[in-house]
N, C-alpha and C. Protein backbone atom coordinates (compact mmCIF):
# COMPACT_ATOMS: atom_id res chain seq x y z
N UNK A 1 -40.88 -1.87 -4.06
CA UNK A 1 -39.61 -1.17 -4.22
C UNK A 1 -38.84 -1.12 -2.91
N UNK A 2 -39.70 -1.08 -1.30
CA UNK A 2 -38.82 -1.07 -0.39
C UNK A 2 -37.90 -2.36 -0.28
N UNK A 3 -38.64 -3.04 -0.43
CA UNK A 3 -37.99 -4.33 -0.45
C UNK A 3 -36.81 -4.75 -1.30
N UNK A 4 -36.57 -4.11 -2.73
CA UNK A 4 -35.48 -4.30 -2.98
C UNK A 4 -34.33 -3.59 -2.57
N UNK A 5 -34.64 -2.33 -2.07
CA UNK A 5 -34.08 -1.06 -1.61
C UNK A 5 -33.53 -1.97 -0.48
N UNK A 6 -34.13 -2.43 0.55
CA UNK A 6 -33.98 -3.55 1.99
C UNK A 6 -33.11 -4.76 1.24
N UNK A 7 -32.95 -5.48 0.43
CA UNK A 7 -32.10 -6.69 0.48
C UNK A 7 -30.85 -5.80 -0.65
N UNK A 8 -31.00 -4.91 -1.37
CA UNK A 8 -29.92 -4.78 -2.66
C UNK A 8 -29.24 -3.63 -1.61
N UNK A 9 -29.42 -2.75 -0.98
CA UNK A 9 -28.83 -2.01 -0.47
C UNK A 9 -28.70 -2.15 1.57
N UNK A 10 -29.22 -2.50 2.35
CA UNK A 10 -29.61 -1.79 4.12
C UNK A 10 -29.10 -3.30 4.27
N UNK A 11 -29.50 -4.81 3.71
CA UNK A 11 -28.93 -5.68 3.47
C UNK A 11 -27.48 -6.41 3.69
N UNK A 12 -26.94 -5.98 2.24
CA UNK A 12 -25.88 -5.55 1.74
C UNK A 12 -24.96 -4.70 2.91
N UNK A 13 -25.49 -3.79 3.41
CA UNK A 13 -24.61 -2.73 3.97
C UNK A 13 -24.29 -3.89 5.06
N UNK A 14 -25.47 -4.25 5.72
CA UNK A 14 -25.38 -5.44 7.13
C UNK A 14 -24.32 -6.06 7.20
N UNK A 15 -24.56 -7.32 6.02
CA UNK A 15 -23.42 -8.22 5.71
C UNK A 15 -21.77 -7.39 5.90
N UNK A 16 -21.50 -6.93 5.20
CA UNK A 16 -20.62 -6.19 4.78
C UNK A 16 -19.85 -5.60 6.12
N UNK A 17 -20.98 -5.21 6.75
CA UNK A 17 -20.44 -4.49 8.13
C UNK A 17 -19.58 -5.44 9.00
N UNK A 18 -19.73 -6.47 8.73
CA UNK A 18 -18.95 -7.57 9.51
C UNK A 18 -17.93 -8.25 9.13
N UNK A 19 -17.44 -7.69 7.93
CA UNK A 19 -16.32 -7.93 6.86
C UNK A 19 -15.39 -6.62 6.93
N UNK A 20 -15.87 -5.46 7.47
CA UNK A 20 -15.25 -4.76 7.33
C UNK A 20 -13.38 -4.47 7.41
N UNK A 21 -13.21 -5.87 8.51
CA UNK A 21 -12.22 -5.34 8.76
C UNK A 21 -11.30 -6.13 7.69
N UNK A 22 -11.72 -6.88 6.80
CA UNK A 22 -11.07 -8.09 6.02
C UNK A 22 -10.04 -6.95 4.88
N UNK A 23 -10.92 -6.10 4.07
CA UNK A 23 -10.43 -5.38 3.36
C UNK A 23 -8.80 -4.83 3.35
N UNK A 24 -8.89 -3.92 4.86
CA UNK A 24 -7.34 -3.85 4.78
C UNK A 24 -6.56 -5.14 5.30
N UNK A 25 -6.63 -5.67 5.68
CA UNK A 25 -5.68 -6.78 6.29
C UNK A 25 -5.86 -7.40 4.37
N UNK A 26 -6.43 -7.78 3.92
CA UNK A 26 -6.18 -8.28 2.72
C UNK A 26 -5.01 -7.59 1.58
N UNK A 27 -5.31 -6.31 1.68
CA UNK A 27 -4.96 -5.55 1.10
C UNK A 27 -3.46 -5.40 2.06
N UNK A 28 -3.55 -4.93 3.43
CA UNK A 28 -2.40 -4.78 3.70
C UNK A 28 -1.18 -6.47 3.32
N UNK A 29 -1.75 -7.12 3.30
CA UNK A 29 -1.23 -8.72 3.06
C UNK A 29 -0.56 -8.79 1.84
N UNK A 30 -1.70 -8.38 0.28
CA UNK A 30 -1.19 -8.59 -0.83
C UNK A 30 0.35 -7.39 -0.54
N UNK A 31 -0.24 -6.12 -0.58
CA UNK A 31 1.28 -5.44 -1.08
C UNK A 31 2.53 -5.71 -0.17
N UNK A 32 2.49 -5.70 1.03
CA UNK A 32 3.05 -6.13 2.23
C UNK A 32 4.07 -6.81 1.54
N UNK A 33 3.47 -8.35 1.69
CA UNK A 33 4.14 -9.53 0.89
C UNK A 33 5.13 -9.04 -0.58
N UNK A 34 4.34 -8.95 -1.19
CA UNK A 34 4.78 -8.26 -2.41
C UNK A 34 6.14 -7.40 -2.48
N UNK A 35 5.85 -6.25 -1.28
CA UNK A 35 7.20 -5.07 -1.23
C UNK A 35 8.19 -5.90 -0.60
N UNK A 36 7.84 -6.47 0.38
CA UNK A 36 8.79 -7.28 1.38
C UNK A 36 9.76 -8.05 0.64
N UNK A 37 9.28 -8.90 -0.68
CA UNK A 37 10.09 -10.12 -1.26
C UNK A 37 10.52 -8.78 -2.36
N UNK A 38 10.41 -8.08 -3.03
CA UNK A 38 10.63 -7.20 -4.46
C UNK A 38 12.10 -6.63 -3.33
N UNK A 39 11.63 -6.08 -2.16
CA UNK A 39 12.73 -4.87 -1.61
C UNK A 39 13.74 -5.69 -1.22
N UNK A 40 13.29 -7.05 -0.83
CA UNK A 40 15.02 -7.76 -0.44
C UNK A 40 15.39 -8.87 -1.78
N UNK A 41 14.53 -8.82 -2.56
CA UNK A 41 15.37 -9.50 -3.97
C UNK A 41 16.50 -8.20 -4.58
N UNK A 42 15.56 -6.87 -4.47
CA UNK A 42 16.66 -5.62 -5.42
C UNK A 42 18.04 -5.26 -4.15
N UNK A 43 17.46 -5.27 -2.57
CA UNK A 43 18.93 -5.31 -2.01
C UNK A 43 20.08 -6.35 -2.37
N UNK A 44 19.26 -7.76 -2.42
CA UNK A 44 20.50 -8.82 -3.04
C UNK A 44 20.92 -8.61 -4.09
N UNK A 45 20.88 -7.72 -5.10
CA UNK A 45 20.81 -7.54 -6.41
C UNK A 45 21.48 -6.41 -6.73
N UNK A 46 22.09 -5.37 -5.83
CA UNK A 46 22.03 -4.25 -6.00
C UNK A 46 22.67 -3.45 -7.28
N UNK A 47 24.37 -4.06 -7.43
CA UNK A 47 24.55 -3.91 -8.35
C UNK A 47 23.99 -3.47 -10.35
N UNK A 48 23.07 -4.76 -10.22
CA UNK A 48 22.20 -4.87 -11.28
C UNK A 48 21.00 -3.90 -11.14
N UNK A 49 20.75 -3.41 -10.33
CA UNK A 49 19.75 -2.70 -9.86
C UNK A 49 20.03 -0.96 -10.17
N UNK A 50 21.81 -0.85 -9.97
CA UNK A 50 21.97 0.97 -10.05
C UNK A 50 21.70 0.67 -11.16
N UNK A 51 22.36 -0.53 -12.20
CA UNK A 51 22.52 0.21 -14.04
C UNK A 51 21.16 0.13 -13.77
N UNK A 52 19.65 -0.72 -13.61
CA UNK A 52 18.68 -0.43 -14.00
C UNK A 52 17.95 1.26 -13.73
N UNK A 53 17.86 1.55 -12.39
CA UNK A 53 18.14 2.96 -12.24
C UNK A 53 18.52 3.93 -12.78
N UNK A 54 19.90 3.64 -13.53
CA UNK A 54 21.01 4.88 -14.08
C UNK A 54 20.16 4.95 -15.69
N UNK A 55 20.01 3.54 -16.11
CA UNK A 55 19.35 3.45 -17.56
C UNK A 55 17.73 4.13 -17.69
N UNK A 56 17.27 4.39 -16.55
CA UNK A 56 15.85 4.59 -16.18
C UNK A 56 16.06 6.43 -16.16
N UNK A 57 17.16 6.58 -15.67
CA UNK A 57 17.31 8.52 -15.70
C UNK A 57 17.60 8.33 -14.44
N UNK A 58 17.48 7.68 -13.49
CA UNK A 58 17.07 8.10 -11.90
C UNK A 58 18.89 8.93 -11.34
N UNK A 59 18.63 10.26 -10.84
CA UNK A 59 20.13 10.94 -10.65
C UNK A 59 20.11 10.22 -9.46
N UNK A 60 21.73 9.96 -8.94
CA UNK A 60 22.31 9.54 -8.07
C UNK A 60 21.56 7.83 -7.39
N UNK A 61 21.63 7.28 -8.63
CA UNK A 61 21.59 5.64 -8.75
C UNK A 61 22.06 4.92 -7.52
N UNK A 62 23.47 5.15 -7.17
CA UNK A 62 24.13 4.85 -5.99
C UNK A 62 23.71 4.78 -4.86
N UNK A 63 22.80 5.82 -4.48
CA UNK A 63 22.55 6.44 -3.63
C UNK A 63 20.53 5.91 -3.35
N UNK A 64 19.82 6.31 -4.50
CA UNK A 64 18.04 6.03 -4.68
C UNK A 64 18.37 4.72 -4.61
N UNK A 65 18.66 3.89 -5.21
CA UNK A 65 18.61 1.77 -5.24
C UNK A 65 18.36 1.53 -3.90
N UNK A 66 19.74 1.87 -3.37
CA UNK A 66 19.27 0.95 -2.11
C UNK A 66 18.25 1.59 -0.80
N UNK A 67 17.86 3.05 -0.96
CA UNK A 67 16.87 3.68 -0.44
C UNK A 67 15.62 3.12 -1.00
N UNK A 68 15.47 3.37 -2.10
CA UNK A 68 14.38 2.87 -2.77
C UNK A 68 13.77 1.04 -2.36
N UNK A 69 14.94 0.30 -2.81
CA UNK A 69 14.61 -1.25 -2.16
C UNK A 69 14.61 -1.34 -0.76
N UNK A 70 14.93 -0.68 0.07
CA UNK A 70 14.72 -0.72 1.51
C UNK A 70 13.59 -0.11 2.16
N UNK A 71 12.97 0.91 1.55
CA UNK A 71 11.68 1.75 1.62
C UNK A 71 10.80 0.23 1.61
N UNK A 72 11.10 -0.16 0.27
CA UNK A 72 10.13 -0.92 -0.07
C UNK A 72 10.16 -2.51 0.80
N UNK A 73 11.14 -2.85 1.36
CA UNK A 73 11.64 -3.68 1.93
C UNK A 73 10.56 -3.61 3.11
N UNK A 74 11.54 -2.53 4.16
CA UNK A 74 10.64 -2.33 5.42
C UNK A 74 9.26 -1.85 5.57
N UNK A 75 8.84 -1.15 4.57
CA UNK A 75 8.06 -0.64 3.98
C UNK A 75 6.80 -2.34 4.35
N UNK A 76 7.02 -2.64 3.36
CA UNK A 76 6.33 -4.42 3.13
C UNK A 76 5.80 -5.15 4.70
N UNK A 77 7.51 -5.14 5.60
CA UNK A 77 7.13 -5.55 6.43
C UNK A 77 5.95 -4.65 7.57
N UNK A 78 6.19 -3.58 7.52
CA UNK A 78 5.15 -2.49 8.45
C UNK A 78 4.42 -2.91 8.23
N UNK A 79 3.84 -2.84 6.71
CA UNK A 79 2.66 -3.22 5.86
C UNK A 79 1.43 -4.33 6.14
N UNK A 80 2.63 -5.52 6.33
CA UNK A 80 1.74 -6.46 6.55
C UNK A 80 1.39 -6.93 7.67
N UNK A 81 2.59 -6.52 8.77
CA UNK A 81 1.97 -6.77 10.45
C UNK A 81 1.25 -5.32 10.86
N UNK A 82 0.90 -4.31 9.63
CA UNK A 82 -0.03 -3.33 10.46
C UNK A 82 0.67 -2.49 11.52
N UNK A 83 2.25 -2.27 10.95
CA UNK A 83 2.75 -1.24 12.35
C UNK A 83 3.03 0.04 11.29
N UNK A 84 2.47 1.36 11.87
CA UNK A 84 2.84 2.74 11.49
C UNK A 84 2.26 2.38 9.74
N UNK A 85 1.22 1.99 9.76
CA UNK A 85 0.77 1.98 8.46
C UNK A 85 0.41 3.01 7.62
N UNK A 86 0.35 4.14 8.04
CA UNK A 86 -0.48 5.25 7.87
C UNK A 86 1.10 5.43 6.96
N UNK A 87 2.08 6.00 8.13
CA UNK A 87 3.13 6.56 8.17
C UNK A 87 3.98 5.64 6.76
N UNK A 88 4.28 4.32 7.06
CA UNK A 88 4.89 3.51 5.66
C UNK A 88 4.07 3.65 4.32
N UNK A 89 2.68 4.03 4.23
CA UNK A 89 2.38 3.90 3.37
C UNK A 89 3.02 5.17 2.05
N UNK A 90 3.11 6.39 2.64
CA UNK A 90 3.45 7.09 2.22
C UNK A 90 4.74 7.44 1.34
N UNK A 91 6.04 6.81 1.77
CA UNK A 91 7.18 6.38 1.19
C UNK A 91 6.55 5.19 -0.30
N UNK A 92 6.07 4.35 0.36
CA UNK A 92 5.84 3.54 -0.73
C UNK A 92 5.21 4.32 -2.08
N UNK A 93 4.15 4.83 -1.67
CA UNK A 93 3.42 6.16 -2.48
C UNK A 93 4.48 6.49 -3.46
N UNK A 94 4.96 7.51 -2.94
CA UNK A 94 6.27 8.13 -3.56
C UNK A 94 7.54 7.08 -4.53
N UNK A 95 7.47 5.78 -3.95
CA UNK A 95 8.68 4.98 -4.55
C UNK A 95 7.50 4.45 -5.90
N UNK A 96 6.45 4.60 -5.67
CA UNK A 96 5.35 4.51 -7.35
C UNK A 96 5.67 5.33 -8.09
N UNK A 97 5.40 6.54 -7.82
CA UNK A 97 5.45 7.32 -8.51
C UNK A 97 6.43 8.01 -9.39
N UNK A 98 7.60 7.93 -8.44
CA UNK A 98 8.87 7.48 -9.02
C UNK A 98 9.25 6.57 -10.42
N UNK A 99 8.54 5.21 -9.80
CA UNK A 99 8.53 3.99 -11.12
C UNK A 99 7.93 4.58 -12.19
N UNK A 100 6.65 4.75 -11.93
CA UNK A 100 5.58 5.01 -13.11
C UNK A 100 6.63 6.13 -13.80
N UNK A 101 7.10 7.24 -13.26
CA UNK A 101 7.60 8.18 -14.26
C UNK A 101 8.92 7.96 -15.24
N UNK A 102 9.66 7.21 -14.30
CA UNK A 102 10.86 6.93 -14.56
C UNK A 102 11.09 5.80 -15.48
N UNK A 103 10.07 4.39 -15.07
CA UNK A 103 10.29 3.12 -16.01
C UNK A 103 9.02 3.03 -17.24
N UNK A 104 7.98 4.08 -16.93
CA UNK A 104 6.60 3.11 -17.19
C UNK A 104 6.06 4.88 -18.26
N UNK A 105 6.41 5.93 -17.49
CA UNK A 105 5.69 6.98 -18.72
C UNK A 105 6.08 6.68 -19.88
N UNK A 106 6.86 6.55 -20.67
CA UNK A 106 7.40 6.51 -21.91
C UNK A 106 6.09 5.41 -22.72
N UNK A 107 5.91 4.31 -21.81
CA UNK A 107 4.92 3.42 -22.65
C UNK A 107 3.44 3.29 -22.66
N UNK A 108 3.16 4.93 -22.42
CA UNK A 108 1.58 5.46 -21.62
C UNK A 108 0.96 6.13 -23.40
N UNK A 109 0.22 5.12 -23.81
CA UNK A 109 -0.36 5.80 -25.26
C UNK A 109 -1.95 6.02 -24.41
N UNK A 110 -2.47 5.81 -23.54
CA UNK A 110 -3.85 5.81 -23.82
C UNK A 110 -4.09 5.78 -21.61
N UNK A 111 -4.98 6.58 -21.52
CA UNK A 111 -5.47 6.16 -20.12
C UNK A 111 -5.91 4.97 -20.00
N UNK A 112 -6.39 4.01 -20.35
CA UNK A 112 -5.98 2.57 -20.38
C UNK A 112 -4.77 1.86 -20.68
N UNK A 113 -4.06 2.25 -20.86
CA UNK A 113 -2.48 1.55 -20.82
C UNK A 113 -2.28 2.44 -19.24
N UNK A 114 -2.18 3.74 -19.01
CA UNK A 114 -1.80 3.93 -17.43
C UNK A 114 -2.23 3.36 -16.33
N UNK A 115 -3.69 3.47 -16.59
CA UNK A 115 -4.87 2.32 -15.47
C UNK A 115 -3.84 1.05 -15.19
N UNK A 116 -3.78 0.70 -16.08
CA UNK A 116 -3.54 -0.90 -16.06
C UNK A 116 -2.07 -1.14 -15.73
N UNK A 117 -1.22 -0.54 -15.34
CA UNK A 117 0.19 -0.64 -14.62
C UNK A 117 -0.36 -1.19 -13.34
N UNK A 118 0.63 -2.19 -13.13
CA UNK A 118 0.78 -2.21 -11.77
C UNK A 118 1.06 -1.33 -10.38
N UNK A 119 2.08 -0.93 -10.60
CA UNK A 119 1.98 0.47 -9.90
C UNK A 119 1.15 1.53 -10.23
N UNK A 120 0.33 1.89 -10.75
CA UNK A 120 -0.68 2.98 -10.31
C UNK A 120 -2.30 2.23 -9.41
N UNK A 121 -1.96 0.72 -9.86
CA UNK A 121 -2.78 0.00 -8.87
C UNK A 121 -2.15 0.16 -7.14
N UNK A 122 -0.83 -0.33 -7.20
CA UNK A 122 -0.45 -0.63 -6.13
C UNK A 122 -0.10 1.25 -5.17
N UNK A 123 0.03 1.80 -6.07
CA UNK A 123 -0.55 3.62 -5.22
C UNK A 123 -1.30 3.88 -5.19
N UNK A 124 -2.86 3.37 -5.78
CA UNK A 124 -3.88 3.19 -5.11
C UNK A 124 -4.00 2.67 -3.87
N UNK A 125 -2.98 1.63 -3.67
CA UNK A 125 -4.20 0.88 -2.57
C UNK A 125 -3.16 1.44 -1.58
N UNK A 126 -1.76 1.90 -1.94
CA UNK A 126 -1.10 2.86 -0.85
C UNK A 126 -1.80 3.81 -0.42
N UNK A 127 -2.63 4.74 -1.03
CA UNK A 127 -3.34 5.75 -0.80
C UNK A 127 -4.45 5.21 -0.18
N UNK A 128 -4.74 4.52 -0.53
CA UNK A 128 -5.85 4.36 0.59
C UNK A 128 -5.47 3.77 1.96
N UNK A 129 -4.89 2.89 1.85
CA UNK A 129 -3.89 2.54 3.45
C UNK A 129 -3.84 3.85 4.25
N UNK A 130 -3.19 4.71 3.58
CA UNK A 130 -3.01 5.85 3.89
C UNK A 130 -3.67 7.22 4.88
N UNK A 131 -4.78 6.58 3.82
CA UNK A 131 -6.20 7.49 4.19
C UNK A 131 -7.42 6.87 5.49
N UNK A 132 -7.35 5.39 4.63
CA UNK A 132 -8.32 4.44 5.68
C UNK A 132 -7.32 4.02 6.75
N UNK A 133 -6.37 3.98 6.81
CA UNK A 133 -5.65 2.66 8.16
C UNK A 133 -5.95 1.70 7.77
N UNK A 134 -4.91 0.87 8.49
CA UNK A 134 -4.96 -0.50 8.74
C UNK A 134 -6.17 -1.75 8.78
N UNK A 135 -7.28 -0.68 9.66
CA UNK A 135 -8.18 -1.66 10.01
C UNK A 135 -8.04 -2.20 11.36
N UNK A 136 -8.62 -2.85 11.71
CA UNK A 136 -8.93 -3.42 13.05
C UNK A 136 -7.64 -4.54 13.28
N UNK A 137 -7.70 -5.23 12.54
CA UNK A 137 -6.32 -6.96 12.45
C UNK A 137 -5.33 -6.06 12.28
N UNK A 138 -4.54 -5.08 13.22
CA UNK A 138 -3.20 -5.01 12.77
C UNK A 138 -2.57 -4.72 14.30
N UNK A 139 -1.17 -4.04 14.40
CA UNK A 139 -0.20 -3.75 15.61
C UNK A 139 -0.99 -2.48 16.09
N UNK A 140 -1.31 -1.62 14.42
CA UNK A 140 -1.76 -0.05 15.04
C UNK A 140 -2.77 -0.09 15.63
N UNK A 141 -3.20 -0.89 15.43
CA UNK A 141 -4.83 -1.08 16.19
C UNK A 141 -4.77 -1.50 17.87
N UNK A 142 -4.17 -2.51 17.97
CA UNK A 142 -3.93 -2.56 19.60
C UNK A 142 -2.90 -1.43 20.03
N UNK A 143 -1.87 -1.19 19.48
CA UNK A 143 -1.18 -0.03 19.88
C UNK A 143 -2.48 1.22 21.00
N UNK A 144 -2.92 1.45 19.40
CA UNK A 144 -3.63 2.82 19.77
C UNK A 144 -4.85 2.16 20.44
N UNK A 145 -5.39 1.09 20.55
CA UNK A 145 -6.10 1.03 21.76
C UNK A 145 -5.65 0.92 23.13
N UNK A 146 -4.62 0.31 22.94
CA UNK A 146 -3.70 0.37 24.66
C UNK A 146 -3.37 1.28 25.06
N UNK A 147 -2.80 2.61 24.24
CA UNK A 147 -2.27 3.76 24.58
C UNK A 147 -3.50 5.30 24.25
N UNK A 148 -4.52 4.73 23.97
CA UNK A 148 -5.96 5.74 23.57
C UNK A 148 -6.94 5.13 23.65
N UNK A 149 -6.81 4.61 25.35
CA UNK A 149 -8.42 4.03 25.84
C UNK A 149 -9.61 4.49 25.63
N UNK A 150 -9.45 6.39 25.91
CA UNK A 150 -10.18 7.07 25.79
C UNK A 150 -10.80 7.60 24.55
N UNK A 151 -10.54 7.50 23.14
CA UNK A 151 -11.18 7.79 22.37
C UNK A 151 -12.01 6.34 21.71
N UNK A 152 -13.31 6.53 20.95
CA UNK A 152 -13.83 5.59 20.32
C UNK A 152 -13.78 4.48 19.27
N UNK A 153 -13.66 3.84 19.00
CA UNK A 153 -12.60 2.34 18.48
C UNK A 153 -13.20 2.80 16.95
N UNK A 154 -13.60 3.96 16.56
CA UNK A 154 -13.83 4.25 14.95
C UNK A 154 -12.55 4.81 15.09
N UNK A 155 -12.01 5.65 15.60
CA UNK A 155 -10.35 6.54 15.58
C UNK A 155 -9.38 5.67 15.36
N UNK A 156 -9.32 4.52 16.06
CA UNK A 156 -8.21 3.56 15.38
C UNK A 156 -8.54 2.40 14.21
N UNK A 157 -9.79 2.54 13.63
CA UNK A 157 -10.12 1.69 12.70
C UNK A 157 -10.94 0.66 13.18
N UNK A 158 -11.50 0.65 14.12
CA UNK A 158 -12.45 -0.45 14.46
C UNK A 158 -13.65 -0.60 13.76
C-alpha cells in the first residue's frame, strides 16, 4: 500500500511541482487572448453592441458598452502579459456576472445548463487568477521580485 500511496500520490505531487507554474500562464493565455479579441471586436462594433445591451435590460447602454468592452479589452491584455493580475481580474469577474444575469439567466432550467455557460467557466478561472496570481511567467512576478527582494518567492507566486 506504501507504494501506491508513493507513485499515485508523493509522486504525482513531485512531477507536478515542476509544472506548477504552467497552470496560470495557460490559463492567464486562454482568457487573456479571448477578452483581448471579444473587447476590441465589441469597441469596433459599438453601435450594435448598445441595442444588444439595451435589449439585454442593461440601464444606461450608452454608457456600460463601451466600459464593459474596454474592461474586457485591457482587461485581456493585463491578463495575458501578467501585469496587475490580481487587480484586472476582478473587473472581469464582475463584467461575468453581469452577462450571466443579464444575457444567460433567463435560459438556466437546471444547474447543469448554469455549469456549462461559458462565463461561469470563465469567472471561475477569474476567481482564481484572483486568488492564486499570476504565477511565476508573468510582469507581476519580476515586478514584485525587483521591488520585494526581501520577502520569499512563494509571496509573488514562485
Amino acid at each position: 500500500m506504501n507504494a501506491v500511496i508513493t507513485v499515485f500520490y508523493d509522486w504525482s505531487r513531485l512531477v507536478a511541482g515542476y509544472f506548477a507554474w504552467a497552470g496560470p500562464l495557460a490559463v492567464r493565455i486562454v482568457v487573456g487572448w479571448v477578452f483581448l479579441w471579444s473587447g476590441w471586436t465589441k469597441l469596433h462594433a459599438l453601435p450594435r453592441m448598445i441595442e444588444n445591451f439595451r435589449e439585454w435590460g442593461i440601464p444606461a447602454p450608452e454608457f456600460f458598452t463601451p466600459l464593459a468592452s474596454g474592461i474586457e479589452c485591457v482587461g485581456g491584455i493585463l491578463l495575458l502579459i501578467g501585469l496587475l493580475t490580481r487587480f484586472a481580474a476582478v473587473p472581469m469577474m464582475i463584467v461575468m456576472i453581469v452577462a450571466i444575469i443579464s444575457a444567460k439567466l433567463a435560459d438556466v432550467d437546471s444547474l447543469e445548463t448554469f455549469l456549462g455557460f461559458d462565463e461561469v467557466a470563465y469567472f471561475v478561472m477569474f476567481a482564481w487568477l484572483a486568488i492564486a496570481g499570476p504565477g511565476p511567467v508573468s510582469v507581476d512576478h519580476v515586478v514584485l521580485k525587483a521591488f520585494r527582494p526581501d520577502r520569499p518567492p512563494s509571496d509573488y507566486g514562485a
